[in-house]
Protein backbone atom coordinates (compact mmCIF):
# COMPACT_ATOMS: atom_id res chain seq x y z
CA UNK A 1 54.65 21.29 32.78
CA UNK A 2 53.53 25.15 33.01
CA UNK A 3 54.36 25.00 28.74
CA UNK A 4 52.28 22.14 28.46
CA UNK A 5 49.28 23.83 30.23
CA UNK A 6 49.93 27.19 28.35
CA UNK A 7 49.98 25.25 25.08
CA UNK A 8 46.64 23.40 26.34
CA UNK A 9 44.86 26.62 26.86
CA UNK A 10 45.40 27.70 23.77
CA UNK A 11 43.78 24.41 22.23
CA UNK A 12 40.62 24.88 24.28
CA UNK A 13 38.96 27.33 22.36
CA UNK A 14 39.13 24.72 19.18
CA UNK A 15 38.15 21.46 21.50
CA UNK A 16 35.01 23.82 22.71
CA UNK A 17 34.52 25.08 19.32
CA UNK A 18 34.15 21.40 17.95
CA UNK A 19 31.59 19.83 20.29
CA UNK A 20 29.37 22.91 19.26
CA UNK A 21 29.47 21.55 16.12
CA UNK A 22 28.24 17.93 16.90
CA UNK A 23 26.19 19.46 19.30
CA UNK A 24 24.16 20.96 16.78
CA UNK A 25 23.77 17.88 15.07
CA UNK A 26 21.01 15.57 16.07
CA UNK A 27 21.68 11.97 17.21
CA UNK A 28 21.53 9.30 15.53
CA UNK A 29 18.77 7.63 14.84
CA UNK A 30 18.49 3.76 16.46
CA UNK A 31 16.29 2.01 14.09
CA UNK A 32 12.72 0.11 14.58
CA UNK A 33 13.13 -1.12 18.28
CA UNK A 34 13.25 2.48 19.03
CA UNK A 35 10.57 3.63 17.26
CA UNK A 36 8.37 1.19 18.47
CA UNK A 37 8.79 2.82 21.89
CA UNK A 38 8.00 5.86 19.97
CA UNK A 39 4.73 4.39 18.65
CA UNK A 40 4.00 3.67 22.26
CA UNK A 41 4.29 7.26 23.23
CA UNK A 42 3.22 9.20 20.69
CA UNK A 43 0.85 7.09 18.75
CA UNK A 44 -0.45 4.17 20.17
CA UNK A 45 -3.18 6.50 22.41
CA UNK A 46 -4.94 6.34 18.77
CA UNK A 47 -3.54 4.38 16.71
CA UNK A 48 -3.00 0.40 16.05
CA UNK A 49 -0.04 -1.26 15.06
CA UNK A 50 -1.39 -4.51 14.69
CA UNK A 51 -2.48 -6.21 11.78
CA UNK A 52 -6.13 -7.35 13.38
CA UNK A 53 -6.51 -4.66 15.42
CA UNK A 54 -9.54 -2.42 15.05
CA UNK A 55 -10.00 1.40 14.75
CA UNK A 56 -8.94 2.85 18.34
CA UNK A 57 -9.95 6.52 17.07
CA UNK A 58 -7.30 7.25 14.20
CA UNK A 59 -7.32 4.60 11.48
CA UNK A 60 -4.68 1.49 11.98
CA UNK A 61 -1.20 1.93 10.93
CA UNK A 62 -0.12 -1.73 10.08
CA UNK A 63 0.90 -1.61 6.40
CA UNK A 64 1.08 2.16 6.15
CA UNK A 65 3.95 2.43 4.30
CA UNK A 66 3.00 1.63 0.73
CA UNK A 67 -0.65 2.24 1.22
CA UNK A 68 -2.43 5.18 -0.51
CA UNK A 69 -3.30 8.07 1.84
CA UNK A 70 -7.08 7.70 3.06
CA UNK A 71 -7.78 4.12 1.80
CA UNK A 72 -9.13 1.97 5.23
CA UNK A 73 -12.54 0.76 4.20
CA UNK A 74 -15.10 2.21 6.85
CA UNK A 75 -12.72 4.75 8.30
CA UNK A 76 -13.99 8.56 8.23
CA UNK A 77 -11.77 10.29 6.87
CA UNK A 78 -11.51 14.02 6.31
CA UNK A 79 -11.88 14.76 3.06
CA UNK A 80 -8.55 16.34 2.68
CA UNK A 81 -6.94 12.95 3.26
CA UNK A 82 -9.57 11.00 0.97
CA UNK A 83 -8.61 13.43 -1.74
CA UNK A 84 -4.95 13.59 -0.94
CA UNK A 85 -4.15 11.27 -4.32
CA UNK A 86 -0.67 10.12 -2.45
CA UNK A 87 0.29 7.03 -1.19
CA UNK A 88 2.45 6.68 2.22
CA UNK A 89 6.46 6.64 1.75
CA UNK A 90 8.89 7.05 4.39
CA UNK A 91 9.90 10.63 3.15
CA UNK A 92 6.18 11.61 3.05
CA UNK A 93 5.59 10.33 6.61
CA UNK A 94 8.86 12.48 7.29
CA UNK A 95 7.07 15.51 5.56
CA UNK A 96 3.55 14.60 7.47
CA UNK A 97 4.32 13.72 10.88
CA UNK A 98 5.89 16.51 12.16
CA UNK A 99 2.87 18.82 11.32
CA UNK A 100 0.30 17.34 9.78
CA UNK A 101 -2.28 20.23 9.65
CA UNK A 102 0.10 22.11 8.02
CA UNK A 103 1.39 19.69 5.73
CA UNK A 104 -2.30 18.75 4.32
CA UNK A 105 -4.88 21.23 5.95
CA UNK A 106 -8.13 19.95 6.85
CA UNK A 107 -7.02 17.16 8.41
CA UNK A 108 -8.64 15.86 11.18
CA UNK A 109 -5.85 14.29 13.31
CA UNK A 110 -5.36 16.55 16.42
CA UNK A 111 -1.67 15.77 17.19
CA UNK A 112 0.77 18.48 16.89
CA UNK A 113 3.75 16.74 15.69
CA UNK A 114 6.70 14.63 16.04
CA UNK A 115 9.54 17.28 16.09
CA UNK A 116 12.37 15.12 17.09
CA UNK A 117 14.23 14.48 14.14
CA UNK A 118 15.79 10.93 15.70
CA UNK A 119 12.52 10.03 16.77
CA UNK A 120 11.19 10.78 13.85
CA UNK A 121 13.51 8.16 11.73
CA UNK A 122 13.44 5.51 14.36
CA UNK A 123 9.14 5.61 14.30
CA UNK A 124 9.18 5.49 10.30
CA UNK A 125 11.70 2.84 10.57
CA UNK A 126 8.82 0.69 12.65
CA UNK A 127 6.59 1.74 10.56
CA UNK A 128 8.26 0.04 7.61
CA UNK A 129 8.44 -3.03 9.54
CA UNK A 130 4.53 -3.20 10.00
CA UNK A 131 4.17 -4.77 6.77
């Protein structure tokens, strides 16, 4: 038994080593339901996800995927997003949402960011099912 714990001690270092490892990865994602609790938190405050919803203060989001950056007749929109000549993918809304002053300055939307990379994914997965 005492060889057995020896032997185990000597393991630790590489058990502890490991779950560093896939601690420092993040989890993953969950997919849409998830993100639409997301949405809830983080976006819905001024944002729509519905398709006949109107302007709360930030233009609607049902659809964004696919549509061209700036494009929601009647919205205001800065003129750094009416000139912003992209249209809305998943991996731009990746680039975007986690700072999107910095990714196109002169925006007006005031949030900071979505750092959470599994948060992140599981809100762009809604997002693609707002179609």
């Amino acid at each position: 038994m005492v060889r057995l714990l020896i032997r185990g001690a000597r393991c630790w270092p590489l058990v502890l080593a490991g779950a560093g490892v896939l601690a420092s990865y993040p989890a993953a994602a969950n997919g849409p339901a998830t993100g639409k609790t997301v949405f809830a938190s983080q976006c819905s405050t001024c944002h729509s996800d519905a398709r006949s919803r109107p302007v709360v203060v930030g233009p609607p989001l049902f659809g964004v995927v696919g549509r061209p950056a700036g494009s929601i007749s009647g919205y205001p929109y800065s003129s750094a997003m009416k000139s912003a000549g992209f249209t809305w993918t998943p991996d731009r809304l990746k680039a975007y949402l986690p700072a999107p002053r910095d990714y196109l300055p002169g925006v007006r939307m005031t949030y900071n960011g979505l750092k959470n990379p599994t948060q992140l994914d599981d809100l762009i997965a809604y997002l693609q099912t707002l179609k």
